[in-house]
C-alpha atoms as a PDB file:
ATOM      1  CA  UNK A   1      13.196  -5.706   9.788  1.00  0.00           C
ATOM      2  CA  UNK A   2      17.123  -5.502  10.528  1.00  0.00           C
ATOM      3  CA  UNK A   3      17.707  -4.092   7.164  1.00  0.00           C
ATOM      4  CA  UNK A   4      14.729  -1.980   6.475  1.00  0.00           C
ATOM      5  CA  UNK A   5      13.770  -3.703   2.924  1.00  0.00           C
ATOM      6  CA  UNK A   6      10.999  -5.965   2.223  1.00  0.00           C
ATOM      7  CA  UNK A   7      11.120  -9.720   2.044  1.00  0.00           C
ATOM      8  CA  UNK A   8       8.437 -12.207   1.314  1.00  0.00           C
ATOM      9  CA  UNK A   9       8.071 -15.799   1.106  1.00  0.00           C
ATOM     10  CA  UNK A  10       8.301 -16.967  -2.254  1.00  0.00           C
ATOM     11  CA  UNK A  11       6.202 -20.047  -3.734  1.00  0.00           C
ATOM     12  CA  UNK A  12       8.205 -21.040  -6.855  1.00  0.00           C
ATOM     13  CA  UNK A  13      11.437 -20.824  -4.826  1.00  0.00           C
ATOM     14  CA  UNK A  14      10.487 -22.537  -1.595  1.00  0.00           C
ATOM     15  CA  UNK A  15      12.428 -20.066   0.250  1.00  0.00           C
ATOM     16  CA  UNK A  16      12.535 -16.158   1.451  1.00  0.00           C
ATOM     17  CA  UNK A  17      12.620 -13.767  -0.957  1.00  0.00           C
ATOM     18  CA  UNK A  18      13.817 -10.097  -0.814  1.00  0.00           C
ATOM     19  CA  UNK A  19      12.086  -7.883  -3.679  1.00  0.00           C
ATOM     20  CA  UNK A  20      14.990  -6.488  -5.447  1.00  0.00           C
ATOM     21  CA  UNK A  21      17.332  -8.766  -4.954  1.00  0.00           C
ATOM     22  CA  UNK A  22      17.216 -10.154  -8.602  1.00  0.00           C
ATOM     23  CA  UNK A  23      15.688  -7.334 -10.285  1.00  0.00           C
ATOM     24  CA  UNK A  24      17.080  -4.135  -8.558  1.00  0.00           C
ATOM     25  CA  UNK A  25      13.271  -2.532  -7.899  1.00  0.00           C
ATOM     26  CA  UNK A  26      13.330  -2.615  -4.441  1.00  0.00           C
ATOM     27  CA  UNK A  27      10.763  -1.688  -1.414  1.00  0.00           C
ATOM     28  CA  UNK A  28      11.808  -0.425   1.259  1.00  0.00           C
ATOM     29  CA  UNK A  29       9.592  -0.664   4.876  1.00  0.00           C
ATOM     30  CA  UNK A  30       7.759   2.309   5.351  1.00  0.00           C
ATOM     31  CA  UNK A  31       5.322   0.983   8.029  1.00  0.00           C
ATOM     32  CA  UNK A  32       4.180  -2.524   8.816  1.00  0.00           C
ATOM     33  CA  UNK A  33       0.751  -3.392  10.347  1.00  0.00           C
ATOM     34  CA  UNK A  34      -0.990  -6.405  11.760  1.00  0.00           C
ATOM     35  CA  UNK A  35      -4.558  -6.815  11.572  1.00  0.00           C
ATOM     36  CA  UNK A  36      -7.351  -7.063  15.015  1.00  0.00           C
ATOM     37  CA  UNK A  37      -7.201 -11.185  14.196  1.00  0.00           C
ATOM     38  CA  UNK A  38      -3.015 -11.068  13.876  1.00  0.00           C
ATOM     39  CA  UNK A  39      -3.292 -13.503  10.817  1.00  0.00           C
ATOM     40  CA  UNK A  40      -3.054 -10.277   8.343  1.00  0.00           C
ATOM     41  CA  UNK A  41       0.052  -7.684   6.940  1.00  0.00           C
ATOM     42  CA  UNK A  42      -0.519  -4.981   5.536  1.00  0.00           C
ATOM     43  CA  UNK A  43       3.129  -3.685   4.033  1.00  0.00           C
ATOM     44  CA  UNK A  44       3.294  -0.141   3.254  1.00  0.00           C
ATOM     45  CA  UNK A  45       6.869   0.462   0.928  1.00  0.00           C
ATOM     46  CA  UNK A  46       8.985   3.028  -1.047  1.00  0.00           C
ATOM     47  CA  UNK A  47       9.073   1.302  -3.821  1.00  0.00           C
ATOM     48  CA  UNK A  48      12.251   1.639  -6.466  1.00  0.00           C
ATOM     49  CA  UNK A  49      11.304   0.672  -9.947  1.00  0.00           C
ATOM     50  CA  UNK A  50       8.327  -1.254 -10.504  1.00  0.00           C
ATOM     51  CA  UNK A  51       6.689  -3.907  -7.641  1.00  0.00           C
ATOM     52  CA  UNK A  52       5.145  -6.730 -10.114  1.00  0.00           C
ATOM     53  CA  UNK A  53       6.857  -9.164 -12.982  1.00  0.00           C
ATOM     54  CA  UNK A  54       4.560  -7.816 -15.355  1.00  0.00           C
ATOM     55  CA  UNK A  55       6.487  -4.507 -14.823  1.00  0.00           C
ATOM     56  CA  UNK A  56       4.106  -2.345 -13.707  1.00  0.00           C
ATOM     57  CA  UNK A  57       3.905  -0.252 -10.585  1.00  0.00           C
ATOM     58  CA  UNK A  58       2.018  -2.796  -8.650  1.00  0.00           C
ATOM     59  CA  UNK A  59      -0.078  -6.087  -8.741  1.00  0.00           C
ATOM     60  CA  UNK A  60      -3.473  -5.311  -9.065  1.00  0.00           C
ATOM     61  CA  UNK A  61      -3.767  -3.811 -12.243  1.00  0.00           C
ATOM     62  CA  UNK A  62      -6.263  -5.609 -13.424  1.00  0.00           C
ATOM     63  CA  UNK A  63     -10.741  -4.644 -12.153  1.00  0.00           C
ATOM     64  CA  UNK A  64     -14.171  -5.689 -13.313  1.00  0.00           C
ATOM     65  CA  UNK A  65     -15.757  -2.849 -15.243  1.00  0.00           C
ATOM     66  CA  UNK A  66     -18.662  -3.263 -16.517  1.00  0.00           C
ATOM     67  CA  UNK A  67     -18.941  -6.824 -15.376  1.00  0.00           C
ATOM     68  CA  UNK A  68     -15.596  -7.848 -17.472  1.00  0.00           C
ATOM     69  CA  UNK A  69     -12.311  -7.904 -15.427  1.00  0.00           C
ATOM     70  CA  UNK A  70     -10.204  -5.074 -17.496  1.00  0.00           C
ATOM     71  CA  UNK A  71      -6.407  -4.216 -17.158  1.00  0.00           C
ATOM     72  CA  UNK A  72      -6.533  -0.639 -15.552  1.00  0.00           C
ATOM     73  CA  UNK A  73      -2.867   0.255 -15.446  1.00  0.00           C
ATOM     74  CA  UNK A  74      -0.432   0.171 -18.212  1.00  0.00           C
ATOM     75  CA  UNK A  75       2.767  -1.749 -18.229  1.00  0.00           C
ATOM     76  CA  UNK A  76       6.053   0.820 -17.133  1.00  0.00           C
ATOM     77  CA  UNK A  77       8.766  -1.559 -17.787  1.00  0.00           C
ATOM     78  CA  UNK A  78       9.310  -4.169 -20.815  1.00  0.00           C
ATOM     79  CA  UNK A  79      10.381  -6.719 -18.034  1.00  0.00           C
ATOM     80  CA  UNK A  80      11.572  -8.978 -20.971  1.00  0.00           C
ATOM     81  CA  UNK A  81      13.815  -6.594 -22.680  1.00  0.00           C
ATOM     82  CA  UNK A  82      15.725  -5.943 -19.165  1.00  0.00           C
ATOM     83  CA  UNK A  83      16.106  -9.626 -18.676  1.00  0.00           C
ATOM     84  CA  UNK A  84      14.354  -9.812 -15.183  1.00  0.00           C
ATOM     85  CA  UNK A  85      11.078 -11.317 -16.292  1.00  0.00           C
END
């Protein structure tokens, strides 16, 4: 909250984890909200670059269509050929 970007706790590292930090695509808060039971976020961000490894815009990219679960957004960023996979 003191410095207006997003951080999350992250389960590989076993420690807090600011989105950008490592890869430069950054979210900054826009709004945060708590839910009626206070045991949900919802995290609305400006988001620099792309929000998921995969390197596209966000995390759910993938749906079921048609009863099979399809990949619905494309890939923006070759996260392996910038060397922040």
């Amino acid at each position: 909250m003191r410095t207006g970007r997003v951080c999350y706790w992250s389960r590989s590292r076993q420690a807090p984890w600011r989105k950008g930090d490592t890869s430069g695509h950054i979210q900054e808060l826009v709004e945060l909200r708590v839910d009626c039971d206070g045991d949900t976020l919802l995290v609305e961000v400006e988001q620099t670059g792309v929000a998921c490894h995969t390197g596209r815009h966000n995390c759910f990219f993938r749906a079921i269509r048609g009863g099979e679960l399809t990949e619905i957004a494309p890939i923006v960023v070759d996260m392996e050929k910038i060397g922040r996979a």
